[in-house]
N, C-alpha and C. Protein backbone atom coordinates (compact mmCIF):
# COMPACT_ATOMS: atom_id res chain seq x y z
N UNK A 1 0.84 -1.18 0.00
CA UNK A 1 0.00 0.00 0.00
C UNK A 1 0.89 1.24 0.00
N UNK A 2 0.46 2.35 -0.79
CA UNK A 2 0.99 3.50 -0.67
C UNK A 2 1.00 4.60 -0.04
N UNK A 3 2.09 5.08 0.90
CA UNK A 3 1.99 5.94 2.34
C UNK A 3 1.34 6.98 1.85
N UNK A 4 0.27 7.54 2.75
CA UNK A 4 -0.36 8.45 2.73
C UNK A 4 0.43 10.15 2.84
N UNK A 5 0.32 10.66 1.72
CA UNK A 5 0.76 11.93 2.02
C UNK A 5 0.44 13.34 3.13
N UNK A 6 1.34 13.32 4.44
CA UNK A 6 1.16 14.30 5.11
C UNK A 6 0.89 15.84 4.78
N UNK A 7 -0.03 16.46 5.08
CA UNK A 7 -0.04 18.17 4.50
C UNK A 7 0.50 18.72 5.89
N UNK A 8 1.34 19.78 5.43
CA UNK A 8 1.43 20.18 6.21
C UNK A 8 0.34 21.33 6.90
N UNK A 9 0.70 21.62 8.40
CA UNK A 9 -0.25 22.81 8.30
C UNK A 9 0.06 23.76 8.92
N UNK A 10 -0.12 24.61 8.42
CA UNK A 10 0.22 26.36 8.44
C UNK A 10 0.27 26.64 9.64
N UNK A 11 1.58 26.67 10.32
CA UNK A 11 1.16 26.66 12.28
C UNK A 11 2.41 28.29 11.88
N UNK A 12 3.07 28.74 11.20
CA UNK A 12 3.81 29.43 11.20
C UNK A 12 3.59 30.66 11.33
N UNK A 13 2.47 30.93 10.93
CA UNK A 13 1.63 32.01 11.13
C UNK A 13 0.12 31.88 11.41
N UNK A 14 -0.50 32.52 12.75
CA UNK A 14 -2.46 32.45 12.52
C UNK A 14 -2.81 33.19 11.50
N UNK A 15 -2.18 33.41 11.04
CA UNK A 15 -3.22 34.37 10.03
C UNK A 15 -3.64 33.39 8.75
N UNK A 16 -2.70 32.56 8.50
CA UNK A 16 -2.48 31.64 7.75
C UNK A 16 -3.33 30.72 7.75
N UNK A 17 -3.35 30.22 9.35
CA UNK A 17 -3.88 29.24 9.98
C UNK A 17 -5.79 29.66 9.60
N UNK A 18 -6.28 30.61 10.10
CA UNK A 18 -7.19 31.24 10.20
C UNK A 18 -7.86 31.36 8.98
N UNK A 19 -6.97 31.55 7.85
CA UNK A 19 -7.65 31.89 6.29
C UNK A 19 -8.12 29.97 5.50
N UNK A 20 -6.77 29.61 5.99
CA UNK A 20 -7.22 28.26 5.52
C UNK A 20 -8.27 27.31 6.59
N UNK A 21 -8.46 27.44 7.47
CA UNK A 21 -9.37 26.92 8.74
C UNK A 21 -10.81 27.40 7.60
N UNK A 22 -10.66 28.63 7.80
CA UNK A 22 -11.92 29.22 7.37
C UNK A 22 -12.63 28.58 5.78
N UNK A 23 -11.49 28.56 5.16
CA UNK A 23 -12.02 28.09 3.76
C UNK A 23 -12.44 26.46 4.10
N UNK A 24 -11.84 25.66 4.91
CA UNK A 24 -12.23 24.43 5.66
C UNK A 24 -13.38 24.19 5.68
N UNK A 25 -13.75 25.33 6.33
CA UNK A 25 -15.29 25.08 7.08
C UNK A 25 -16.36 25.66 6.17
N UNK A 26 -16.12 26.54 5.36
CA UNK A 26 -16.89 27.03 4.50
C UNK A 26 -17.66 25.60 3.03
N UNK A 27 -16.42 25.28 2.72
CA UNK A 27 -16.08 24.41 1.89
C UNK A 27 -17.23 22.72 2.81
N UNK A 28 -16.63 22.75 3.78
CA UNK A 28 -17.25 21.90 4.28
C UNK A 28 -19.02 22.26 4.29
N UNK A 29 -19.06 23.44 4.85
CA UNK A 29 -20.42 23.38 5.55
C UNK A 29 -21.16 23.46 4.17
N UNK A 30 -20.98 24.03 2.89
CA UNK A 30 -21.21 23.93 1.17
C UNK A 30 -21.77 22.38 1.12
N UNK A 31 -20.59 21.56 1.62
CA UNK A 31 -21.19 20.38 1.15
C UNK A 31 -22.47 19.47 1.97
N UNK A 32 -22.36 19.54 3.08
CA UNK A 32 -23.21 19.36 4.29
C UNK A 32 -24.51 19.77 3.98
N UNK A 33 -24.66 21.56 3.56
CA UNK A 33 -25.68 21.70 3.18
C UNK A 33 -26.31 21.30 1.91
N UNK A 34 -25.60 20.95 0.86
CA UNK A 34 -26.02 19.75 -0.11
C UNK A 34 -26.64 18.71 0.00
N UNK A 35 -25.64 17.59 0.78
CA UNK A 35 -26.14 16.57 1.34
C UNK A 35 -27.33 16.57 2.42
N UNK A 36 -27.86 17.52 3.36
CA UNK A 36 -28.51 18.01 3.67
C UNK A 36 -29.73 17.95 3.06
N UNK A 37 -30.14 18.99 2.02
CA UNK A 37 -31.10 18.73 1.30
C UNK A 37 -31.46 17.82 0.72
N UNK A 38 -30.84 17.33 -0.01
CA UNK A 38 -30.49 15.91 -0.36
C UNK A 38 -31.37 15.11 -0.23
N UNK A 39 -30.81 14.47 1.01
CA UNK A 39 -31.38 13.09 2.04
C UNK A 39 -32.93 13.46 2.45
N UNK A 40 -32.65 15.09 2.98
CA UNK A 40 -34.33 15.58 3.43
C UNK A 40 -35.40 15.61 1.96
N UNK A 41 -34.84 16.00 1.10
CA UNK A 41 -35.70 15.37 -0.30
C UNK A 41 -36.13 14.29 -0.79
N UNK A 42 -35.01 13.39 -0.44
CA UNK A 42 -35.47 12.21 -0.69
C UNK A 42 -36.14 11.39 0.30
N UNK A 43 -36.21 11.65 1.84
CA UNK A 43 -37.57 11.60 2.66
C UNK A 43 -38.60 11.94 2.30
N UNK A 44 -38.57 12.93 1.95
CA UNK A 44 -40.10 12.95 1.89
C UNK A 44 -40.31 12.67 0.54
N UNK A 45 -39.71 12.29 -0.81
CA UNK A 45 -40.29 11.54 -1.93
C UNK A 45 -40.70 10.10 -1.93
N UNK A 46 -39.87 10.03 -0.47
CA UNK A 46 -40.76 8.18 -0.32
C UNK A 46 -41.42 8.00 0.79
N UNK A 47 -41.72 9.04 1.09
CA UNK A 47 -42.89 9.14 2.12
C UNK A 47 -43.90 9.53 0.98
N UNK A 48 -44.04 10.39 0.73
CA UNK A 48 -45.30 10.98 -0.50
C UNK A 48 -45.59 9.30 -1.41
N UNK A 49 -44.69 8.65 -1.79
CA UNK A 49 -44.73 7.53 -2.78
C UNK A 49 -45.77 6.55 -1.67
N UNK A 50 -45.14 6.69 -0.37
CA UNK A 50 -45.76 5.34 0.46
C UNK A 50 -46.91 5.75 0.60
N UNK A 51 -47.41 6.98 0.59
CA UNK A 51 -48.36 7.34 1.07
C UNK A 51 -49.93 7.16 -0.26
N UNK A 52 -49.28 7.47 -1.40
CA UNK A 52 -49.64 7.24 -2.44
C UNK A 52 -50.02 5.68 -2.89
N UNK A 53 -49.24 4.86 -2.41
CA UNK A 53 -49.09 3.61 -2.19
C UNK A 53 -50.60 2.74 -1.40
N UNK A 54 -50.38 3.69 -0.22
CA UNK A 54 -51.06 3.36 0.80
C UNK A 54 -52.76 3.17 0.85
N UNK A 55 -52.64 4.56 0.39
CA UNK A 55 -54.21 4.87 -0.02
C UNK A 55 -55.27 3.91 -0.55
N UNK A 56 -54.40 3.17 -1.62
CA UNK A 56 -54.79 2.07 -2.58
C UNK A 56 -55.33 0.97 -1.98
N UNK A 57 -54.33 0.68 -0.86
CA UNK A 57 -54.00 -0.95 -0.50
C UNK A 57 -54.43 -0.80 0.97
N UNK A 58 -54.75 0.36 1.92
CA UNK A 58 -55.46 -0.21 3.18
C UNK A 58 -56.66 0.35 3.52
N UNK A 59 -57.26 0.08 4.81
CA UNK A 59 -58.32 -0.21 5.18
C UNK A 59 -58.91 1.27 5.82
N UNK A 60 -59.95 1.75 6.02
CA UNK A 60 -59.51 3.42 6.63
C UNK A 60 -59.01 3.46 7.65
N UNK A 61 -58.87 2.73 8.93
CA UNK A 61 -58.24 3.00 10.33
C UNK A 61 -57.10 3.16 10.04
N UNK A 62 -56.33 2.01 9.14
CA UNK A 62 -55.25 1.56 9.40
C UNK A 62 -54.18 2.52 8.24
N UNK A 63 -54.92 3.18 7.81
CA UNK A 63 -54.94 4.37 6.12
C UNK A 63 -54.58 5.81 7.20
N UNK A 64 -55.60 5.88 8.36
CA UNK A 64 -55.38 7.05 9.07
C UNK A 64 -54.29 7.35 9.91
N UNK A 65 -54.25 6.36 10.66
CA UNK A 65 -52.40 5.65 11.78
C UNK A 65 -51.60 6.08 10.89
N UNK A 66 -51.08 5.58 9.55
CA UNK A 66 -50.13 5.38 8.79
C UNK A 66 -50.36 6.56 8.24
N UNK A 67 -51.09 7.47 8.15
CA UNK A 67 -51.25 8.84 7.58
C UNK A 67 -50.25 9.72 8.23
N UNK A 68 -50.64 9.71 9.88
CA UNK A 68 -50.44 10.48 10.85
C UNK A 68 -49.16 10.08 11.23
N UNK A 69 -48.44 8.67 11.21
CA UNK A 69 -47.04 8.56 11.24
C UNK A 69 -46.03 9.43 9.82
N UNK A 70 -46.87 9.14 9.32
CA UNK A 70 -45.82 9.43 7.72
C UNK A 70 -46.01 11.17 7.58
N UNK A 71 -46.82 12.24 8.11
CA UNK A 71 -47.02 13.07 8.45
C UNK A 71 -45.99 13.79 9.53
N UNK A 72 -45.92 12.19 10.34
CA UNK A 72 -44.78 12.94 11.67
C UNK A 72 -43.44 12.91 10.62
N UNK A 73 -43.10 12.05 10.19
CA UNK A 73 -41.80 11.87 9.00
C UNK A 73 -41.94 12.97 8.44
N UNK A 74 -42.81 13.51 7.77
CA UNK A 74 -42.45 14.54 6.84
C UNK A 74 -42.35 15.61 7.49
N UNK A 75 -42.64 15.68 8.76
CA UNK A 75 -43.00 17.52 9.58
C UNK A 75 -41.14 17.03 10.57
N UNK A 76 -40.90 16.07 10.56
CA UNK A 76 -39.49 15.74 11.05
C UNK A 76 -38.54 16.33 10.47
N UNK A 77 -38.52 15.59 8.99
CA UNK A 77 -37.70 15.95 8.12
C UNK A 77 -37.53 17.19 7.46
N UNK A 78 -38.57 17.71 7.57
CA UNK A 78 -38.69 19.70 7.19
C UNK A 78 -37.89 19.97 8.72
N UNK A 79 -38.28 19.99 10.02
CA UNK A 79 -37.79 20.60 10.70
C UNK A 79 -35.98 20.20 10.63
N UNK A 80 -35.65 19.19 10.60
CA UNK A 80 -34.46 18.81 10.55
C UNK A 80 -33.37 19.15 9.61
N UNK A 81 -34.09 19.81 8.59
CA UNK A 81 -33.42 20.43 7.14
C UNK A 81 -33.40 21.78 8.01
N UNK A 82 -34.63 22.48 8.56
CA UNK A 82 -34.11 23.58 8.95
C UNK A 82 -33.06 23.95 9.90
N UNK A 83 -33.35 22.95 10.87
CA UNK A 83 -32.28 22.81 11.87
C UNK A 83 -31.21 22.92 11.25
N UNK A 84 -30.42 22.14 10.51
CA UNK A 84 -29.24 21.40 9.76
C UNK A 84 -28.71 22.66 9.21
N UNK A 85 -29.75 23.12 8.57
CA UNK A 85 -29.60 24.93 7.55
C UNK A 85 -28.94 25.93 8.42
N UNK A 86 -29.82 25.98 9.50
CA UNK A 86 -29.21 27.06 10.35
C UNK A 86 -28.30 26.71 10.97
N UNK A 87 -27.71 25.75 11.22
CA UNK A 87 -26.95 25.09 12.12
C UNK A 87 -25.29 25.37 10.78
N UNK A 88 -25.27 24.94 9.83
CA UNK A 88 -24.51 24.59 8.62
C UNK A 88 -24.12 26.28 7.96
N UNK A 89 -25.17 27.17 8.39
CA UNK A 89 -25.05 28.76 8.21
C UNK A 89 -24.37 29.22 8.90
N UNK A 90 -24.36 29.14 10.26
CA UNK A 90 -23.33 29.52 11.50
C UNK A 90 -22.29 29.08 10.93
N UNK A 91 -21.72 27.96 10.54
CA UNK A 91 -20.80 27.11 10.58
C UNK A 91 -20.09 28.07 8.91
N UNK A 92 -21.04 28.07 7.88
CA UNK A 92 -20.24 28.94 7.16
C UNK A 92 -20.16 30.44 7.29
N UNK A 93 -20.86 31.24 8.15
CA UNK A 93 -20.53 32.28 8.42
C UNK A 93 -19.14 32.34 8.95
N UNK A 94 -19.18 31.34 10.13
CA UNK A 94 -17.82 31.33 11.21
C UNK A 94 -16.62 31.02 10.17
N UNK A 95 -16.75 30.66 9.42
CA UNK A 95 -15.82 30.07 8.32
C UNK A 95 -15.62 31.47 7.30
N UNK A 96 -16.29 32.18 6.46
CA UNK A 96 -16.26 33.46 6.00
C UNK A 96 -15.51 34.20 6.72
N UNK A 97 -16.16 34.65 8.21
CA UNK A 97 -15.38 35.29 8.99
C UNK A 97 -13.76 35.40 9.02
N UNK A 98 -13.45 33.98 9.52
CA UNK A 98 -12.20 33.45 9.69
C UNK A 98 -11.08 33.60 8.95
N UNK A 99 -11.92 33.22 7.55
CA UNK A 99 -10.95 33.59 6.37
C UNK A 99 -10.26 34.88 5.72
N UNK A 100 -11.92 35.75 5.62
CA UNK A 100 -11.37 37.24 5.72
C UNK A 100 -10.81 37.88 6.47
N UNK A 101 -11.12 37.42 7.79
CA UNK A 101 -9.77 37.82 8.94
C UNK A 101 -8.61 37.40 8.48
N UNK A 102 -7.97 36.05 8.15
CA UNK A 102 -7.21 35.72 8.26
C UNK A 102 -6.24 36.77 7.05
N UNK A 103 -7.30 36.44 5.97
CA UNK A 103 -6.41 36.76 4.89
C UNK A 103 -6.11 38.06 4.63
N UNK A 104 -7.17 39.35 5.13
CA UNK A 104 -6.69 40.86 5.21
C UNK A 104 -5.94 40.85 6.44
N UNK A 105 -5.68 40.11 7.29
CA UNK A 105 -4.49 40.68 8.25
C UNK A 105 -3.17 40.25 7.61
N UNK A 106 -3.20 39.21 7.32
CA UNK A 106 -1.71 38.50 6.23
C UNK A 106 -1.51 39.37 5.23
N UNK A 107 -2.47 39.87 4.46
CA UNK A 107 -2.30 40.95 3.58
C UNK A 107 -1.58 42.47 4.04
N UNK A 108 -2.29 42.79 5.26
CA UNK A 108 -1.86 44.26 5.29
C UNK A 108 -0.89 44.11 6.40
N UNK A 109 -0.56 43.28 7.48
CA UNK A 109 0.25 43.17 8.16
C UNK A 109 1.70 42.51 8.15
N UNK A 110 1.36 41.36 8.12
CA UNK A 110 2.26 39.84 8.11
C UNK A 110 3.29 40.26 6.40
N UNK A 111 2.33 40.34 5.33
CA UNK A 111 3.13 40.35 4.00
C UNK A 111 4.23 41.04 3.88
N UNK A 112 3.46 42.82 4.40
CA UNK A 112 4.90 43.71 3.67
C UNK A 112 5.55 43.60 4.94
N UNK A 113 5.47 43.30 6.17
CA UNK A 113 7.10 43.08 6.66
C UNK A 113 7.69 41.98 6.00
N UNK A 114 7.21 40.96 5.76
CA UNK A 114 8.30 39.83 4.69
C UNK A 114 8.38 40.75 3.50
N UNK A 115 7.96 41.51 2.90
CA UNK A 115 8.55 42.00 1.75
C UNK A 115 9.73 42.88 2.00
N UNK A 116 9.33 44.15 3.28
CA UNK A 116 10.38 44.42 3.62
C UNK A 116 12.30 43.61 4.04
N UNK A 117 11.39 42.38 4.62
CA UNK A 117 12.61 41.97 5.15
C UNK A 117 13.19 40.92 4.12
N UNK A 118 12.63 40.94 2.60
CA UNK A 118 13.23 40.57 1.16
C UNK A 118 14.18 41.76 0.68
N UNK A 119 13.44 42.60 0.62
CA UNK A 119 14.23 43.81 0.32
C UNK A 119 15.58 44.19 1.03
N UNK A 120 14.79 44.16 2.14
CA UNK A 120 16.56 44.38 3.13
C UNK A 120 17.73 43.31 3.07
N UNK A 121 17.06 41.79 3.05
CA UNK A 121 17.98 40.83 2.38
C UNK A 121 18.69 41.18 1.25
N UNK A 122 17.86 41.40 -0.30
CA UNK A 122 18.28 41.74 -1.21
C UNK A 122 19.62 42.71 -1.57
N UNK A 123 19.17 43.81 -0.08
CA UNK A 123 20.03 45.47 -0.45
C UNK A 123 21.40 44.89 0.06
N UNK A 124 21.18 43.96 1.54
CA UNK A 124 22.09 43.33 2.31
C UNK A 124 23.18 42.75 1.05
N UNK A 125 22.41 41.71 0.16
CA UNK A 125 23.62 40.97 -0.53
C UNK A 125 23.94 41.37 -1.80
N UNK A 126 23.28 42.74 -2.39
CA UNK A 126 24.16 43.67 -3.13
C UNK A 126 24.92 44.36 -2.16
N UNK A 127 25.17 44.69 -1.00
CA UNK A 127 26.28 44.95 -0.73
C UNK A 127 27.43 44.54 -0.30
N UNK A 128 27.19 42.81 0.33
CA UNK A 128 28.14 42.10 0.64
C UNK A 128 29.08 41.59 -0.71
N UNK A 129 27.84 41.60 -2.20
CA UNK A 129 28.21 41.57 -3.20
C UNK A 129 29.62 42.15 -3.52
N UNK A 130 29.45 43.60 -3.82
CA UNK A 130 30.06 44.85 -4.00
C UNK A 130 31.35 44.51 -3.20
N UNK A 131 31.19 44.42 -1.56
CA UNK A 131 32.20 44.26 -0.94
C UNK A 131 33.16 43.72 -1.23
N UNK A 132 32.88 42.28 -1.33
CA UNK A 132 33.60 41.24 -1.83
C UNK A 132 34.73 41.73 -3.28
N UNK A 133 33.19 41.96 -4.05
CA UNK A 133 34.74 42.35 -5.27
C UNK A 133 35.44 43.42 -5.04
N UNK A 134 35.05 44.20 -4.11
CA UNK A 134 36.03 45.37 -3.92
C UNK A 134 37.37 44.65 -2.92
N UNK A 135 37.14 43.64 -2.41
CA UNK A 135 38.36 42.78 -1.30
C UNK A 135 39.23 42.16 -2.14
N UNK A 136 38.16 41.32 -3.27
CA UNK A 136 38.62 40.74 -4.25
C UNK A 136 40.01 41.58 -5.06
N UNK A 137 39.40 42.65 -6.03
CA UNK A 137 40.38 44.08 -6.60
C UNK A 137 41.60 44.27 -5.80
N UNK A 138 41.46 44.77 -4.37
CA UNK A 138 41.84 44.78 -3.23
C UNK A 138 43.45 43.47 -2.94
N UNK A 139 43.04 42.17 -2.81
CA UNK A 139 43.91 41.40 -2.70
C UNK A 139 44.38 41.19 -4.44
N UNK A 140 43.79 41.45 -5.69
CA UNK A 140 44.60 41.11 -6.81
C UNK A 140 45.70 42.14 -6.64
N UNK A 141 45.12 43.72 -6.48
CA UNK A 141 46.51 44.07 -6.08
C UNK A 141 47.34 44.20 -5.48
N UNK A 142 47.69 43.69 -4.24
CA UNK A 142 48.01 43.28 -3.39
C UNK A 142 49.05 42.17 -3.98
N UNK A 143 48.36 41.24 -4.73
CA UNK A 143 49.74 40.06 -4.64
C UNK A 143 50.19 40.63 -6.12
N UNK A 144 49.93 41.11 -6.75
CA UNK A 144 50.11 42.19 -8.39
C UNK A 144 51.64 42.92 -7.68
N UNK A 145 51.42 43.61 -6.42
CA UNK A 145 52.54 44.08 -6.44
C UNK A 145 53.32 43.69 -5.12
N UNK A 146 53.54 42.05 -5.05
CA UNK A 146 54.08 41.17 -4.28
C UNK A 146 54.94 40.73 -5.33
N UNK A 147 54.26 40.45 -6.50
CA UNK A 147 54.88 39.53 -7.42
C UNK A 147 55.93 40.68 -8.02
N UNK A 148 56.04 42.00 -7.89
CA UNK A 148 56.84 43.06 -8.77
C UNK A 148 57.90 42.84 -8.06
């Protein structure tokens, strides 16, 4: 079997942490609420079918019981979609949130000091650059007029 590839995760920075958490849960709660509807749709299409079913094939008492159960199923399954909805809304709000936090603080905070501190790298090794060949120049003449 083939080892499962580790991700890493963004512990180096929260802001990081926070933008991708967020898209997590967003992403997640997207699908949840899919599946969600889903399953609650397809309750009650085979409740409506049984019920349709039913009508045909029983007796009135036993037509009315089975009415009033399959009634509780369907007033279940509406409430439970709503539940699930609002429940799966929080969950992508908190997730929205998270992300846009995450990602305008990484943006306006966290970034340009790493850009800064590219730049200052950069200026740093054009001048250690420079240095060098000036040590370099420096010792050619140096042994230039060793060798005279």
């Amino acid at each position: 079997m083939y080892p499962i590839p580790k991700l890493p995760v963004p512990t180096d920075n929260i802001c990081k942490f926070y933008a991708i958490f967020g898209i997590l849960l967003v992403i997640t709660s997207l699908t949840l609420s899919i599946l969600l509807v889903s399953n609650t749709n397809q309750t009650i299409y085979e409740t409506v079918l049984q019920q349709i079913e039913d009508d045909k094939l029983i007796a009135d008492d036993v037509k009315k019981a089975k009415l009033l159960v399959q009634e509780k199923v369907l007033s279940t399954a509406l409430e439970n979609r709503k539940f699930g909805t609002v429940c799966l809304s929080i969950v992508f709000t908190i997730g929205i949130v998270l992300m846009t936090h995450g990602m305008l603080r990484w943006h306006r905070e966290i970034q340009p000091l790493h850009d800064d501190i590219l730049r200052l790298e950069r200026q740093k090794l054009i001048i250690d650059r420079a240095m060098a060949h000036h040590e370099y120049k420096e010792a050619l003449k140096a042994s230039a007029h060793k060798s005279d």
